[in-house]
C-alpha atoms as a PDB file:
ATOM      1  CA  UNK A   1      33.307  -4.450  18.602  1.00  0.00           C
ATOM      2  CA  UNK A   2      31.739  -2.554  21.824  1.00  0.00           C
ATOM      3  CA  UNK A   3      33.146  -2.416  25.088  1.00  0.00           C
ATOM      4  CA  UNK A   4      30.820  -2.326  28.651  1.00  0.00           C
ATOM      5  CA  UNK A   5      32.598  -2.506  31.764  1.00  0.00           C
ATOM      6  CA  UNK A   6      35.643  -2.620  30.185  1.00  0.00           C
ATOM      7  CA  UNK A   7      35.102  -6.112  28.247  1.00  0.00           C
ATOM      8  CA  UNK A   8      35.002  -6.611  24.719  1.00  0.00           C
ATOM      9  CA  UNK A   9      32.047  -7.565  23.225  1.00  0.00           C
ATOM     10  CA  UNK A  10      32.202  -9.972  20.222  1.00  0.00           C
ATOM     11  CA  UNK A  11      30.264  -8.890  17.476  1.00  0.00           C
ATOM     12  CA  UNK A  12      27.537 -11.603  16.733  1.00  0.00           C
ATOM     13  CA  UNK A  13      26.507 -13.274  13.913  1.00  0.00           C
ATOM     14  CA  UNK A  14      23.635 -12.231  12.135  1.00  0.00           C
ATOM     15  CA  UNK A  15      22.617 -15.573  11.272  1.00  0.00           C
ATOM     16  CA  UNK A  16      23.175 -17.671  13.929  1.00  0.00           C
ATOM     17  CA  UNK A  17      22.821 -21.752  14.219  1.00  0.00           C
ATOM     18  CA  UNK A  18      20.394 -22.875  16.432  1.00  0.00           C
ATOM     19  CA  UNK A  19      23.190 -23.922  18.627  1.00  0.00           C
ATOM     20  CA  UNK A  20      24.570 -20.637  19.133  1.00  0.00           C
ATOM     21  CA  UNK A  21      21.203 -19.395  19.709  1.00  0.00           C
ATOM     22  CA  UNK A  22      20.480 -21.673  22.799  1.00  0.00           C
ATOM     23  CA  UNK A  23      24.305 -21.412  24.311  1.00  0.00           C
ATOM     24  CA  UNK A  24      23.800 -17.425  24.526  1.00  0.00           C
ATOM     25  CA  UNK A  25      20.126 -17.145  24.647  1.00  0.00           C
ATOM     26  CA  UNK A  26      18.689 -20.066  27.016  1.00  0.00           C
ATOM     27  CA  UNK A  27      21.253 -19.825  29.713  1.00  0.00           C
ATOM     28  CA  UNK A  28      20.837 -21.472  33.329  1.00  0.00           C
ATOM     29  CA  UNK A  29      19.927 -18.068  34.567  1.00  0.00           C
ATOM     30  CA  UNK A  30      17.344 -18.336  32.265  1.00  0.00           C
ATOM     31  CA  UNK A  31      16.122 -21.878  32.209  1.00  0.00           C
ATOM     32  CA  UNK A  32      16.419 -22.115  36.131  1.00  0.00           C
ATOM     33  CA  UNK A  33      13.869 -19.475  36.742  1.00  0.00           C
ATOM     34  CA  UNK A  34      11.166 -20.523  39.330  1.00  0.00           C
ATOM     35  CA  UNK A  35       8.318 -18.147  38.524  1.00  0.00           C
ATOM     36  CA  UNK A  36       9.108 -16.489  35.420  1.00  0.00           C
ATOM     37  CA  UNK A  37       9.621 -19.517  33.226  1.00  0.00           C
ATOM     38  CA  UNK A  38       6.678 -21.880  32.397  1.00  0.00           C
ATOM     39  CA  UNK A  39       6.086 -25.512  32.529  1.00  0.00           C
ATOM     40  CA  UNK A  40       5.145 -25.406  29.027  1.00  0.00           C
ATOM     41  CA  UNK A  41       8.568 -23.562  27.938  1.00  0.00           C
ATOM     42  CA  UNK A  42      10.592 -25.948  30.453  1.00  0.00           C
ATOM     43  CA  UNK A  43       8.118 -29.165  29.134  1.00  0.00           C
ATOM     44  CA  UNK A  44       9.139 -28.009  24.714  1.00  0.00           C
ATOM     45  CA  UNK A  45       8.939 -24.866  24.138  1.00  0.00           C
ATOM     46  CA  UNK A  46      12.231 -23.891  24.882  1.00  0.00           C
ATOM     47  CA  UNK A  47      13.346 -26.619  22.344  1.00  0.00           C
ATOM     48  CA  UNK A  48      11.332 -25.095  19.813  1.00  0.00           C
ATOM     49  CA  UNK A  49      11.978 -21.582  19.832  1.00  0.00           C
ATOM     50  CA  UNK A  50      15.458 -21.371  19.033  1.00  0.00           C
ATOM     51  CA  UNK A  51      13.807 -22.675  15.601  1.00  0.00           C
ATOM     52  CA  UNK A  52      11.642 -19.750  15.567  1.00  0.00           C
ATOM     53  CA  UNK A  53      14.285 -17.402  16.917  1.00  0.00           C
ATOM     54  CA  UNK A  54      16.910 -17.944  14.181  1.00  0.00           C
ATOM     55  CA  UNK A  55      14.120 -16.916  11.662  1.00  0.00           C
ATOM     56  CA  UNK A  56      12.630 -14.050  13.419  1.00  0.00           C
ATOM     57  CA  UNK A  57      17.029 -12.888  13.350  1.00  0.00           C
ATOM     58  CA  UNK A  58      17.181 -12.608   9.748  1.00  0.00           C
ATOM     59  CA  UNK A  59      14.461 -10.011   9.446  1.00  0.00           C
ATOM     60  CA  UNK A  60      14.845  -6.215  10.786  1.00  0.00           C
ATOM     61  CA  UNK A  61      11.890  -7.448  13.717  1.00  0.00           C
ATOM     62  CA  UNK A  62      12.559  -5.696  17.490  1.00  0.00           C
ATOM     63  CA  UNK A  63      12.460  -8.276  20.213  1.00  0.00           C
ATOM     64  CA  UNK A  64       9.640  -5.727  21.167  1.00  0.00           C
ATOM     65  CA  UNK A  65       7.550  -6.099  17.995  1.00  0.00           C
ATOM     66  CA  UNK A  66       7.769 -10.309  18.563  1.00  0.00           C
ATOM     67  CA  UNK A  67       6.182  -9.380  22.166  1.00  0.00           C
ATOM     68  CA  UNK A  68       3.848  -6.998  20.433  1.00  0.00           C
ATOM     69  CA  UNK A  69       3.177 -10.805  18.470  1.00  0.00           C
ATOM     70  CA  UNK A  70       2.558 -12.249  21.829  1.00  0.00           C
ATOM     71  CA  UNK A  71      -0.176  -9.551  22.991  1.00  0.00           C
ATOM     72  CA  UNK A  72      -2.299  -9.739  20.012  1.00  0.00           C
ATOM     73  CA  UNK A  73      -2.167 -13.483  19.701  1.00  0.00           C
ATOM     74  CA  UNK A  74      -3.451 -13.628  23.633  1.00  0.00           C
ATOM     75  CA  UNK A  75      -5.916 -11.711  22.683  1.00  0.00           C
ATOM     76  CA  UNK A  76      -6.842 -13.849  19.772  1.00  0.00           C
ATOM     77  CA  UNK A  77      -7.305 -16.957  22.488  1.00  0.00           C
ATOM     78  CA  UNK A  78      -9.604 -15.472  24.082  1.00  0.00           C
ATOM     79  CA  UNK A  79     -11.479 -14.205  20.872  1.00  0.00           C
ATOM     80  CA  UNK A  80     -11.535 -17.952  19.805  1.00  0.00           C
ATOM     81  CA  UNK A  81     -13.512 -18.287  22.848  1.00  0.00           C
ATOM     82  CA  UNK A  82     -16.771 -16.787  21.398  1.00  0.00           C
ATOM     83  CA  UNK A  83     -16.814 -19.137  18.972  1.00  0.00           C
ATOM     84  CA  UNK A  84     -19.438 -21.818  19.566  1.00  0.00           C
ATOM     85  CA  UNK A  85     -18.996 -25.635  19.625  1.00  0.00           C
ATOM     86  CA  UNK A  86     -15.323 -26.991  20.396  1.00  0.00           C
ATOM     87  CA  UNK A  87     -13.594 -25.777  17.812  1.00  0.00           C
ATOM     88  CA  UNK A  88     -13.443 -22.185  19.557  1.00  0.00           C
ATOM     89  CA  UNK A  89     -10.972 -23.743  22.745  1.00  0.00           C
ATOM     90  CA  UNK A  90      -8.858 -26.176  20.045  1.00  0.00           C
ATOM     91  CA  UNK A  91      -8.560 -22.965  18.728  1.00  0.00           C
ATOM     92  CA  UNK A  92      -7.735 -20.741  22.263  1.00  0.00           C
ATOM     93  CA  UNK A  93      -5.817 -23.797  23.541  1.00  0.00           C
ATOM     94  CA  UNK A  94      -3.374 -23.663  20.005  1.00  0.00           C
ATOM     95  CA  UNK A  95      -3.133 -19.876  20.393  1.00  0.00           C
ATOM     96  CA  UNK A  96      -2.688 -19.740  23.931  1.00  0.00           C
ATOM     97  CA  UNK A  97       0.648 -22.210  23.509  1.00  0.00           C
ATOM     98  CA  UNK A  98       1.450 -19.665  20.751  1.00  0.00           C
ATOM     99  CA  UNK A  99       1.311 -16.749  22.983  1.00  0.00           C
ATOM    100  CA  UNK A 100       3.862 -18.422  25.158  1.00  0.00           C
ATOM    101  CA  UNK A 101       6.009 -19.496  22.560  1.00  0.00           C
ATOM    102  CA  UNK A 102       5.862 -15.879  21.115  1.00  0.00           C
ATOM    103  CA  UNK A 103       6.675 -15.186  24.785  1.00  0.00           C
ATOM    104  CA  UNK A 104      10.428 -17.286  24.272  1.00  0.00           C
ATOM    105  CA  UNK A 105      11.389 -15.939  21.321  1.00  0.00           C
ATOM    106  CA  UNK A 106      11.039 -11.909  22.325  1.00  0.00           C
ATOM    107  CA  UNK A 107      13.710 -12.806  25.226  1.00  0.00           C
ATOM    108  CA  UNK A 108      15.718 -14.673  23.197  1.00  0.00           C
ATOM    109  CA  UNK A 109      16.001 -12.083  20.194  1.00  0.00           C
ATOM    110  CA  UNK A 110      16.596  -9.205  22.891  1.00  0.00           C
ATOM    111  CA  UNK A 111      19.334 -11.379  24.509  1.00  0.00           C
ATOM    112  CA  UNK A 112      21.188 -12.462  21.055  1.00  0.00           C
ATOM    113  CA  UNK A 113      21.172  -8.444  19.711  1.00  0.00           C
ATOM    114  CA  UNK A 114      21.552  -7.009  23.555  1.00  0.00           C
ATOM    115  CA  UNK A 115      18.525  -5.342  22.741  1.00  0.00           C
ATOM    116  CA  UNK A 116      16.728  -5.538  26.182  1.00  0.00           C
ATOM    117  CA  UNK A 117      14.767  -2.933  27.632  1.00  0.00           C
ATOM    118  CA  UNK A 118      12.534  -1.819  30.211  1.00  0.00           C
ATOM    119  CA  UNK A 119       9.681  -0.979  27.733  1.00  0.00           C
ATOM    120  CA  UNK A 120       9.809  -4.848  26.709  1.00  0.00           C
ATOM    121  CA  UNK A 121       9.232  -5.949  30.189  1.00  0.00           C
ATOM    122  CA  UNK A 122       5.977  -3.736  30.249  1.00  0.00           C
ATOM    123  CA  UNK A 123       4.546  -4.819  26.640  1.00  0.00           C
ATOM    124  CA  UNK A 124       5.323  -8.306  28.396  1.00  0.00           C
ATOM    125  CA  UNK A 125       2.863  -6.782  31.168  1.00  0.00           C
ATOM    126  CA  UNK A 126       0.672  -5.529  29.470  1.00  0.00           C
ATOM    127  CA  UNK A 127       0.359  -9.101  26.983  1.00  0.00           C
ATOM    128  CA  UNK A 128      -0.168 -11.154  30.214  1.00  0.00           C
ATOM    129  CA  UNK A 129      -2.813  -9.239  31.676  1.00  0.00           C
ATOM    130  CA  UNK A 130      -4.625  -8.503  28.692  1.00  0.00           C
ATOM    131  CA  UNK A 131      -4.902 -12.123  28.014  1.00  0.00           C
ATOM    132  CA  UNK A 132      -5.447 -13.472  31.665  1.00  0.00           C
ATOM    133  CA  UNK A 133      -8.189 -10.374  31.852  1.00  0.00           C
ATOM    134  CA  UNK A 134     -10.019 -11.218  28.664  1.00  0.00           C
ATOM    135  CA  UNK A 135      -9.949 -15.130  28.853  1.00  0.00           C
ATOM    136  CA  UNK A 136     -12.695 -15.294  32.429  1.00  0.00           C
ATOM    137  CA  UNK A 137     -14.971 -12.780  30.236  1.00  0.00           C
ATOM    138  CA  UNK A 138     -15.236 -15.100  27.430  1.00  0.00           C
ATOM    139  CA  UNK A 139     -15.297 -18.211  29.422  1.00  0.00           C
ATOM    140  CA  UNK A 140     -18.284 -15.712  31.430  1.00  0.00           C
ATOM    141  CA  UNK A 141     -20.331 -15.641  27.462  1.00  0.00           C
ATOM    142  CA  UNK A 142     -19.214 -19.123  27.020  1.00  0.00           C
ATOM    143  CA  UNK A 143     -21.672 -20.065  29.904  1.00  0.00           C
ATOM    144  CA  UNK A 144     -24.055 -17.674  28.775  1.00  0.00           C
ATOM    145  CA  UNK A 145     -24.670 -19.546  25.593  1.00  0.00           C
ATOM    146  CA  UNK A 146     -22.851 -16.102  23.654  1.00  0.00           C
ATOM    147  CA  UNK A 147     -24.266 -15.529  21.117  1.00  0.00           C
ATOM    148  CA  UNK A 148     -27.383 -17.157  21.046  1.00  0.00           C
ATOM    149  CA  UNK A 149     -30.332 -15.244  22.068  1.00  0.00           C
ATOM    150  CA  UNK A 150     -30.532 -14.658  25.695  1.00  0.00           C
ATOM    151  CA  UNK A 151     -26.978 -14.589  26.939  1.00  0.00           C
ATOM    152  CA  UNK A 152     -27.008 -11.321  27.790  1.00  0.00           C
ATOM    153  CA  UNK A 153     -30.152 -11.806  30.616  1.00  0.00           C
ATOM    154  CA  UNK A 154     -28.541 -14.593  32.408  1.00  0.00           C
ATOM    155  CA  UNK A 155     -25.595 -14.122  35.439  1.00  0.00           C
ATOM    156  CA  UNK A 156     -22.592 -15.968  33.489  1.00  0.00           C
ATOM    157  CA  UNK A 157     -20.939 -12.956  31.619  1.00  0.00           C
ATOM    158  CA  UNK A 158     -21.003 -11.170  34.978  1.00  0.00           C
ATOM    159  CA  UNK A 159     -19.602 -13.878  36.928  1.00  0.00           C
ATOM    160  CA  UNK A 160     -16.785 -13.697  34.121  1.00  0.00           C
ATOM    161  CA  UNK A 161     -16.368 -10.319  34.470  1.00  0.00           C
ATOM    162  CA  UNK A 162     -15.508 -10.872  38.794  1.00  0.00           C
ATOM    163  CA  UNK A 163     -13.481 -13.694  37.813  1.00  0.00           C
ATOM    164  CA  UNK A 164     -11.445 -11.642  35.560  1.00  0.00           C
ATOM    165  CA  UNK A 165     -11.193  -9.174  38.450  1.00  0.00           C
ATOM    166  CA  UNK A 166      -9.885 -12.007  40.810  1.00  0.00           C
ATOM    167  CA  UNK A 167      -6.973 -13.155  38.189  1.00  0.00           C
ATOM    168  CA  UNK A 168      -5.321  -9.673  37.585  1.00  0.00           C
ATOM    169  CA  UNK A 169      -6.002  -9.146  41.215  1.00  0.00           C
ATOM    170  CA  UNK A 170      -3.844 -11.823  42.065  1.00  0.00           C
ATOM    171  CA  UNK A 171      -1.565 -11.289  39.476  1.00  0.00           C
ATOM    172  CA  UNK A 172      -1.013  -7.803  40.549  1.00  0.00           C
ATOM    173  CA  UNK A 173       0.058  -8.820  43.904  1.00  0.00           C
ATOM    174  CA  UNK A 174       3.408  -9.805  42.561  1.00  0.00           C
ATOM    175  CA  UNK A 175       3.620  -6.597  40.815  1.00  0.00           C
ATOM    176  CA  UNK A 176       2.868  -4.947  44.167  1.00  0.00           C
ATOM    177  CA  UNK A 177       5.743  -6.361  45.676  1.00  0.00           C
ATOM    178  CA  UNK A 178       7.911  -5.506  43.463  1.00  0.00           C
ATOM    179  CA  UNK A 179       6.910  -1.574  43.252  1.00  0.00           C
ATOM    180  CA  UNK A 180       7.309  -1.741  47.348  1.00  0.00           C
ATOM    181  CA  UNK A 181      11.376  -3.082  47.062  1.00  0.00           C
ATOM    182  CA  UNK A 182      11.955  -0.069  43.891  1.00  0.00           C
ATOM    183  CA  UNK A 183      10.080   2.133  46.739  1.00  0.00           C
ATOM    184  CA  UNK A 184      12.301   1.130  49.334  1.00  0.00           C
ATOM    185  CA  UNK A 185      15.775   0.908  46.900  1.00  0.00           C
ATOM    186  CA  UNK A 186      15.712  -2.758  47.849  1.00  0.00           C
ATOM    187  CA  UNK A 187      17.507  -4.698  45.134  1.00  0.00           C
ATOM    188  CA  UNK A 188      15.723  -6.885  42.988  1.00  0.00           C
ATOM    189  CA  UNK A 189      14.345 -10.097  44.397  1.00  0.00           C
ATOM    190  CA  UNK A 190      15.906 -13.330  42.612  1.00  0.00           C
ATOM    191  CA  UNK A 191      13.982 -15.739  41.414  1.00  0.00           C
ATOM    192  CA  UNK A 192      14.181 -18.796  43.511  1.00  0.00           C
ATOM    193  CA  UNK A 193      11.471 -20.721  44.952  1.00  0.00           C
ATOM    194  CA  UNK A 194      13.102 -20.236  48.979  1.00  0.00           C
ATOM    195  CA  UNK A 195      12.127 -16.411  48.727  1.00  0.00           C
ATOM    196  CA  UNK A 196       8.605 -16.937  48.294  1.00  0.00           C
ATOM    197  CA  UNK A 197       8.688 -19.557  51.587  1.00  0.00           C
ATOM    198  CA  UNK A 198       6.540 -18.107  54.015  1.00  0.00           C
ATOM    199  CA  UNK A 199       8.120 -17.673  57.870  1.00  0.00           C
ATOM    200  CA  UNK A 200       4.543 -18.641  59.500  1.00  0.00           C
ATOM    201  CA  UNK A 201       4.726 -22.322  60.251  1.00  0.00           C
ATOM    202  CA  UNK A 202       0.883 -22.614  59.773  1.00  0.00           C
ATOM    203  CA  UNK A 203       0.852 -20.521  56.409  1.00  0.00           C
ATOM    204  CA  UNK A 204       4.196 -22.877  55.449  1.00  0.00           C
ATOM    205  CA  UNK A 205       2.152 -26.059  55.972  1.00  0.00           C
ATOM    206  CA  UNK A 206      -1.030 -25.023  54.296  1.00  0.00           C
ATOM    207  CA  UNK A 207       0.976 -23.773  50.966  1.00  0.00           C
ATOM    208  CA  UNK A 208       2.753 -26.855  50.807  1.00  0.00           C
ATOM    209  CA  UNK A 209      -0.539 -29.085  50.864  1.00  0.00           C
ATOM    210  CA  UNK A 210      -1.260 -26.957  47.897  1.00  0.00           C
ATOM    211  CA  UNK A 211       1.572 -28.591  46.004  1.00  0.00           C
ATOM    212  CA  UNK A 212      -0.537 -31.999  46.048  1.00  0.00           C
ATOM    213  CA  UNK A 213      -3.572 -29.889  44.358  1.00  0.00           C
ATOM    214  CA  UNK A 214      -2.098 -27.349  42.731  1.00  0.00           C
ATOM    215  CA  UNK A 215      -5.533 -24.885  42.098  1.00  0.00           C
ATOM    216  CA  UNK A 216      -3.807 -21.845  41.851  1.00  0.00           C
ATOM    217  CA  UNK A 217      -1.610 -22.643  38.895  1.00  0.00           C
ATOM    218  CA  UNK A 218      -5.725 -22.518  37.282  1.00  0.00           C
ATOM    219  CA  UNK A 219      -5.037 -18.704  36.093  1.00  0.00           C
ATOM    220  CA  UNK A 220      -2.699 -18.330  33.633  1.00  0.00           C
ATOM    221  CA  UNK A 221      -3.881 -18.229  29.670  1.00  0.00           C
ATOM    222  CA  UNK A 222      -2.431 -21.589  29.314  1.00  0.00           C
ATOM    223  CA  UNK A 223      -4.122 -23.860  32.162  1.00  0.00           C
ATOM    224  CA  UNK A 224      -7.283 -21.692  31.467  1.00  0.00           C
ATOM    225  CA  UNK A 225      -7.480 -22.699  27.610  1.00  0.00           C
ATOM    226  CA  UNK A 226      -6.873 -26.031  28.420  1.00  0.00           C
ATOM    227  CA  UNK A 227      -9.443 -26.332  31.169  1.00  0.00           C
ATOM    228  CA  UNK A 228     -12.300 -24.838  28.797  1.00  0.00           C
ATOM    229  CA  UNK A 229     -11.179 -26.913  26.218  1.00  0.00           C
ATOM    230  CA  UNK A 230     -11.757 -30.218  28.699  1.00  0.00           C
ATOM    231  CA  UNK A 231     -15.119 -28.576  29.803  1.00  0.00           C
ATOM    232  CA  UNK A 232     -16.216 -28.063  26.033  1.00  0.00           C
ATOM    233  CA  UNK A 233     -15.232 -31.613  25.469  1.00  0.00           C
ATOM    234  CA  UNK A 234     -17.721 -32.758  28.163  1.00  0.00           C
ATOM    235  CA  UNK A 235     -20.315 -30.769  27.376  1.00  0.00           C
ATOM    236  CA  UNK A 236     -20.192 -31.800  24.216  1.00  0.00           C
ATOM    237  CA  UNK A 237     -21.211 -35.050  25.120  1.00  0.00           C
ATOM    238  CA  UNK A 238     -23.778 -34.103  27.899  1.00  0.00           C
ATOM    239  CA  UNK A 239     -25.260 -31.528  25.187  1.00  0.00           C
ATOM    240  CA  UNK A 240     -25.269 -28.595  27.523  1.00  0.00           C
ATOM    241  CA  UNK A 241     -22.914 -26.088  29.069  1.00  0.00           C
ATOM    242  CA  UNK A 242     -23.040 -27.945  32.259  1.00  0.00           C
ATOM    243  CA  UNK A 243     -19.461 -28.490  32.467  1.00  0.00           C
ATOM    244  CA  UNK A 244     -18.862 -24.904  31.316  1.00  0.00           C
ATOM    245  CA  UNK A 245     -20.736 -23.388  34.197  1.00  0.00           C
ATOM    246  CA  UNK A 246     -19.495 -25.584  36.957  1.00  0.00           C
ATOM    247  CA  UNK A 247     -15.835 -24.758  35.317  1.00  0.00           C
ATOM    248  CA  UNK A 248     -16.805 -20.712  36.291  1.00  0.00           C
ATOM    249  CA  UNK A 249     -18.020 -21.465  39.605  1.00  0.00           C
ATOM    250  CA  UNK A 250     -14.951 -23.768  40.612  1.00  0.00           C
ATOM    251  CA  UNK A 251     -12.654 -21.092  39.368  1.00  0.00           C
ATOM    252  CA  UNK A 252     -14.348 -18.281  41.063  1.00  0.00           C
ATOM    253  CA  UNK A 253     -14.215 -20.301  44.492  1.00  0.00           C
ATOM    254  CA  UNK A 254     -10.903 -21.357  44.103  1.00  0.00           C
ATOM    255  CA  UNK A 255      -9.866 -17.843  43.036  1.00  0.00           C
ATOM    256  CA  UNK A 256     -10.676 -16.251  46.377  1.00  0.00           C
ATOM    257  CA  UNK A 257      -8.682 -19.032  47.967  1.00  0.00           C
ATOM    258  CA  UNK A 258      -6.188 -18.504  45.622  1.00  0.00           C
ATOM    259  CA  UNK A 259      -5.573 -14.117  46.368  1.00  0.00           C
ATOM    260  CA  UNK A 260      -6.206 -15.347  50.072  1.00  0.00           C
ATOM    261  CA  UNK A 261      -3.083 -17.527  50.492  1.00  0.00           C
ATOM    262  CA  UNK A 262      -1.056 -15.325  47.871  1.00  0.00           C
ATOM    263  CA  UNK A 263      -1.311 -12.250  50.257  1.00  0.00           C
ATOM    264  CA  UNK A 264      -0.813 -14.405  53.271  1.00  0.00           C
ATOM    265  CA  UNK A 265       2.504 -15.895  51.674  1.00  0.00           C
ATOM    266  CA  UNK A 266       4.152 -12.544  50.820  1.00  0.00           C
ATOM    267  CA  UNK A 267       3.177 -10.964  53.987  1.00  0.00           C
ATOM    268  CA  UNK A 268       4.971 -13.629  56.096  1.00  0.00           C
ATOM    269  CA  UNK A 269       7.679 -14.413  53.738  1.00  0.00           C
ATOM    270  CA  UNK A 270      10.689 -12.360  52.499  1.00  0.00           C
ATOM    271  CA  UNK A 271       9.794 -10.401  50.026  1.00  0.00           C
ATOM    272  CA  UNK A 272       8.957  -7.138  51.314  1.00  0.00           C
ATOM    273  CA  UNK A 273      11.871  -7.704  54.094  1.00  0.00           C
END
């Protein structure tokens, strides 16, 4: 046995029971997150991965080679992408709830072997903005008609390209924040949906009429797969990329919105204070 701040720390099993697995590795601390966990892991995936966890336990596997999993099988969603017809989002949509169950089970082997480390917080990183970076450019040669002759003369892979831009943009803002507390040796900001309230009574309003149509939710690998996948359904039956192209647009629109109001919110709420 070990000992850290003078308590004793039980040796644990190498083969645990799935039970074991979600009493130490799915605590509320965990499950009670308000922007780190997903709807999909709070929706099943959390009930899965303990499966997935106790088997990934019995092999020599780092918690930061199952995140090293999660990068390349983001990647692979947005790969699927280029494949014409539907079956290239069934295929993104599958991977991208992959990716995020991948996503679990890294935290959950780290916690079980006390294995966690800053390095697996930045292969996290680096998984989510790989994947939220490469998804707009193949949704961009999606609308192009990629890879049929032609694609490359049209305006869709460059309107990808800006909307990629736009989402790790707006994903870096929370990033940003975070880099301006460690500047500042401000402690680290718990996550719990009253820190993120804005002080501005205007700004306060506006961001909770967002809650009714929640458009900025759009960006992450998950909603994004999903949303291609309902626009390849439809143009399926219209026999164009109609529904493909108006997807782009509405995301690009939104996505200024969407950095807009995120700035606005951290500058008026706690955050940096």
């Amino acid at each position: 046995m070990t000992y850290r701040n003078g308590v004793t720390d039980q040796p644990r099993p190498t083969h645990p029971t799935v039970a074991q697995i979600r009493e130490v590795c799915q605590p509320p601390a965990i499950r009670g997150r308000t922007n780190s966990e997903h709807w999909v892991a709070d929706v099943y995936l959390r009930d899965i991965s303990p499966y997935l966890t106790k088997q990934l336990l019995k092999t020599p596997i780092t918690a930061n080679q199952v995140t090293w999993l999660m990068v390349a099988t983001g990647a692979s969603a947005a790969v699927a992408l280029l494949i014409p017809g539907i079956w290239g989002p069934l295929l993104a949509v599958f991977l991208g709830q992959m990716q995020m169950l991948w996503d679990c089970c890294d935290g959950e082997v780290a916690r079980w072997r006390r294995k966690s480390s800053p390095m697996g917080v930045f292969i996290d990183r680096v998984g989510h903005y790989t994947t939220e970076g490469l998804i707009p450019i193949a949704l961009g040669l999606r609308a192009a008609g990629f890879p049929n002759e032609g694609w490359l003369d049209s305006i869709w892979p460059f309107l990808g390209a800006l909307l990629s831009v736009i989402i790790l943009y707006n994903k870096a803002l929370n990033d940003m924040v975070h880099v301006s507390r460690a500047y500042n040796d401000l402690p680290k900001l718990v996550d719990k949906a009253e820190v993120g309230v804005p002080t501005n009574t205007g700004i306060r309003n506006l961001r909770s009429l967002a809650k009714f149509f929640p458009f900025q939710r759009a960006y992450h690998s998950v909603e994004l797969t999903i949303l291609i996948l309902i626009a390849g359904i439809i143009d399926l039956f219209i026999g164009d990329l109609g529904a493909t192209r108006v997807l782009l647009v509405a995301l690009l629109g939104f996505g200024v919105i969407t950095i807009v109001g995120h700035l606005a919110s951290i500058l008026t709420s706690s955050k940096l204070r």
